[in-house]
C-alpha atoms as a PDB file:
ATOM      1  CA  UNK A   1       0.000   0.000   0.000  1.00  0.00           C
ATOM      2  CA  UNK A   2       2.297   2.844  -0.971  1.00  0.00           C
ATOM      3  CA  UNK A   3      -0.248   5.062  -1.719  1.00  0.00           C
ATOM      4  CA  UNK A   4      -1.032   5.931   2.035  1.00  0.00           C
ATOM      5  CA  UNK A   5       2.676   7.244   2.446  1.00  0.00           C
ATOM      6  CA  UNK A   6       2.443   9.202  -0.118  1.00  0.00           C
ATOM      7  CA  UNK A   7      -1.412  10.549   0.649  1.00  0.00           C
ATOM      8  CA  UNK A   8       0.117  10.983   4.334  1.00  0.00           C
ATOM      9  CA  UNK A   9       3.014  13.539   2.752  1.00  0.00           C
ATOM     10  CA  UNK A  10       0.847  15.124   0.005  1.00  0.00           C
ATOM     11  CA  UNK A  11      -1.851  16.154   3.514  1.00  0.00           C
ATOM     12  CA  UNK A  12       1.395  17.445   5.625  1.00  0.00           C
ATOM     13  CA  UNK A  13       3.012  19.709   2.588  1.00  0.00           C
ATOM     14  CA  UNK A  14      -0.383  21.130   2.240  1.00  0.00           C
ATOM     15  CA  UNK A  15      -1.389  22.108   5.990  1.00  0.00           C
ATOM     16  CA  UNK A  16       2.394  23.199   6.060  1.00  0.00           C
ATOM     17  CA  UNK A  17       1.772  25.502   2.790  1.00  0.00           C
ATOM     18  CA  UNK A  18      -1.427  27.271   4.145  1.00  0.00           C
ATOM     19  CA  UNK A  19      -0.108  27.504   7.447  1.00  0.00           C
ATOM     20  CA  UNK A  20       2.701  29.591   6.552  1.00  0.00           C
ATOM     21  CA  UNK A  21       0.114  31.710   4.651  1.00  0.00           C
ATOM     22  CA  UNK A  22      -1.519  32.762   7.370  1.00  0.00           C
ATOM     23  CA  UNK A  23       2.081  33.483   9.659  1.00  0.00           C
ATOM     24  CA  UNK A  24       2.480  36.566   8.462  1.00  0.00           C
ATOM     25  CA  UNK A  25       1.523  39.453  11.996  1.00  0.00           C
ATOM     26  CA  UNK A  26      -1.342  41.565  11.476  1.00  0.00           C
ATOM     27  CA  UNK A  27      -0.762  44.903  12.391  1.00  0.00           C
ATOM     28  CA  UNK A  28      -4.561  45.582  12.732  1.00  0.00           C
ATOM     29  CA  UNK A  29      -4.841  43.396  15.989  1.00  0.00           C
ATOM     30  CA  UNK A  30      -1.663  44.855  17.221  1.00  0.00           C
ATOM     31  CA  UNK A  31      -1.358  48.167  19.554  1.00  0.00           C
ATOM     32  CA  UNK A  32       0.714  50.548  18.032  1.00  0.00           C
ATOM     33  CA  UNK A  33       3.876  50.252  20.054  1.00  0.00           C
ATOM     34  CA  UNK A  34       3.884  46.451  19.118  1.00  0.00           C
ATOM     35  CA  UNK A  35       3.843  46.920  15.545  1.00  0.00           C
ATOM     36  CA  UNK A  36       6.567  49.252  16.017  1.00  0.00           C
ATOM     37  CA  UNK A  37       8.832  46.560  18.278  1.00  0.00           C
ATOM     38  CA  UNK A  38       8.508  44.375  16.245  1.00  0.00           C
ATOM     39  CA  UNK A  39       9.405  46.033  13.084  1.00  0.00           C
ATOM     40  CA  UNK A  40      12.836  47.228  15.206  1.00  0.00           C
ATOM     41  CA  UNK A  41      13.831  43.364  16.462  1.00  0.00           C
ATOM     42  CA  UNK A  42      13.210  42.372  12.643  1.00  0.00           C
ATOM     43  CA  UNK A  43      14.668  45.611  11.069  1.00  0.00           C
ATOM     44  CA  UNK A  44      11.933  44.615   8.091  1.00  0.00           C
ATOM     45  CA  UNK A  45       8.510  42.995   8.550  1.00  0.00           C
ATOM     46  CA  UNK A  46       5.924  41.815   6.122  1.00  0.00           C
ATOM     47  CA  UNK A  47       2.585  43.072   7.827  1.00  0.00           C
ATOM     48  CA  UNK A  48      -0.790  42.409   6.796  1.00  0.00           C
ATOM     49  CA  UNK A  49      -2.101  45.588   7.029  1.00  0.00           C
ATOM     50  CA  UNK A  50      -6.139  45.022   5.594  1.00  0.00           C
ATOM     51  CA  UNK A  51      -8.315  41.995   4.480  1.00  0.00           C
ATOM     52  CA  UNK A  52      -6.278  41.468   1.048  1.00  0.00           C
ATOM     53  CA  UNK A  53      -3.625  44.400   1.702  1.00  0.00           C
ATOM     54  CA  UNK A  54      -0.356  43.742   2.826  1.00  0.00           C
ATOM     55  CA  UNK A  55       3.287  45.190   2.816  1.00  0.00           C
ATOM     56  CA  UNK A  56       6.631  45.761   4.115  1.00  0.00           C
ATOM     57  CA  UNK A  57       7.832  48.103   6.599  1.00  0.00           C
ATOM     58  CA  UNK A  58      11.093  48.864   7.778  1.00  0.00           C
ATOM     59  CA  UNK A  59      12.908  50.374  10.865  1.00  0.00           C
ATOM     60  CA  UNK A  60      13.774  54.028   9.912  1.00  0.00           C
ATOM     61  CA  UNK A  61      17.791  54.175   9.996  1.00  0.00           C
ATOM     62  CA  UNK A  62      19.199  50.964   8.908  1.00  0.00           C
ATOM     63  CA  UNK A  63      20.231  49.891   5.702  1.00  0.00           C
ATOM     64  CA  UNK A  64      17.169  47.170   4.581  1.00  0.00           C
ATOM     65  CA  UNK A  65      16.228  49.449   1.600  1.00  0.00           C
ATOM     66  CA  UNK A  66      17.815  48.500  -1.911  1.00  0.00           C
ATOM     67  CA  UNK A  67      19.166  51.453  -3.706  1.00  0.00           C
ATOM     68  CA  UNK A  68      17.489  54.054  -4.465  1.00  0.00           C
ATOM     69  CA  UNK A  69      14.959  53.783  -2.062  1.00  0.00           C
ATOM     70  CA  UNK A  70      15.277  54.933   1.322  1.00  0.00           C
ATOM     71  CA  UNK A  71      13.074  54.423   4.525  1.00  0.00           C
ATOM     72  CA  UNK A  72       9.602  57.000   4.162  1.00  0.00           C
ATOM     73  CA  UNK A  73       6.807  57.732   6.914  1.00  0.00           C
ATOM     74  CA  UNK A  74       3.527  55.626   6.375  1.00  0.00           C
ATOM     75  CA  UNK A  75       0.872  55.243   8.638  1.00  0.00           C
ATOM     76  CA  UNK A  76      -0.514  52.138   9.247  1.00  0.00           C
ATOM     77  CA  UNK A  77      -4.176  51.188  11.245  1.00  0.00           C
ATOM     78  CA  UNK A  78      -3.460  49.357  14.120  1.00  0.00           C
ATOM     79  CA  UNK A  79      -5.758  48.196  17.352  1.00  0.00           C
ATOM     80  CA  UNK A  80      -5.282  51.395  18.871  1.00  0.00           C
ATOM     81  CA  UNK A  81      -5.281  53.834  15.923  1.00  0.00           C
ATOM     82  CA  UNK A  82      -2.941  55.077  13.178  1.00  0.00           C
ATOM     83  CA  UNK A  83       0.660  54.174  13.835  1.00  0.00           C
ATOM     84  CA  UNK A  84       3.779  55.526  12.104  1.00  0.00           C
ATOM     85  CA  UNK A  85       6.457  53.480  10.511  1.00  0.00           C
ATOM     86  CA  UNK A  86       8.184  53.304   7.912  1.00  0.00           C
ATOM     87  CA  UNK A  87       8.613  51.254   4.219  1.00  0.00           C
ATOM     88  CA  UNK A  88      10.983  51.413   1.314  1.00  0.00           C
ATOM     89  CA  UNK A  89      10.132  54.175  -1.356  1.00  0.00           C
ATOM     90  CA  UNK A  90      12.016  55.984  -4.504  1.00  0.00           C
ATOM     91  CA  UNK A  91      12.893  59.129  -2.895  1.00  0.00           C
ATOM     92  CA  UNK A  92      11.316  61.641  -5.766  1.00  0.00           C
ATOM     93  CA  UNK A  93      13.189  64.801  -6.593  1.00  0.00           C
ATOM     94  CA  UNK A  94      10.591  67.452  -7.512  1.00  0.00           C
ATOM     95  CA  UNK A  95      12.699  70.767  -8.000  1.00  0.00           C
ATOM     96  CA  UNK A  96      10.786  73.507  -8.952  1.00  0.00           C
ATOM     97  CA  UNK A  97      11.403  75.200 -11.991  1.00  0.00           C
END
């Protein structure tokens, strides 16, 4: 009977795969200063920050941007309100004329 074996594996890789799916923190049932914790001990979280919206957010000085972007001020909804942090961006150059 090697087809149990192989069932067995086929059932594990999947509840493994939508497991990890759902790891990622949500910053919406986090207070502010946890969301902002945690992005410092990570230097760079993935957050999911709405029902289908998600992102990633960095700690302000630190060097987890990839050229040319730098660290920018978001706001994020958390448990307790708007929080500020901070994601990757193209700094934009708009010099007046």
């Amino acid at each position: 009977m090697p087809s149990r074996p192989i069932v067995s594996t086929a059932a594990a890789i999947l509840l493994a795969a939508t497991s990890m799916a759902y790891a990622r923190p949500d910053a919406r049932t986090m207070t502010c200063e946890q969301t902002q914790l945690l992005i410092q001990s990570r230097h760079a979280v993935v957050l999911t920050t709405g029902r289908n919206t998600y992102d990633r957010y960095v700690r302000q000085f630190g060097n987890e941007c990839d050229w040319p972007e730098v660290p920018v001020t978001s706001y994020i909804r958390t448990r307790d309100g708007q929080c500020r942090v901070h994601r990757c961006e193209e700094p934009v150059f708009d010099f007046p004329d």
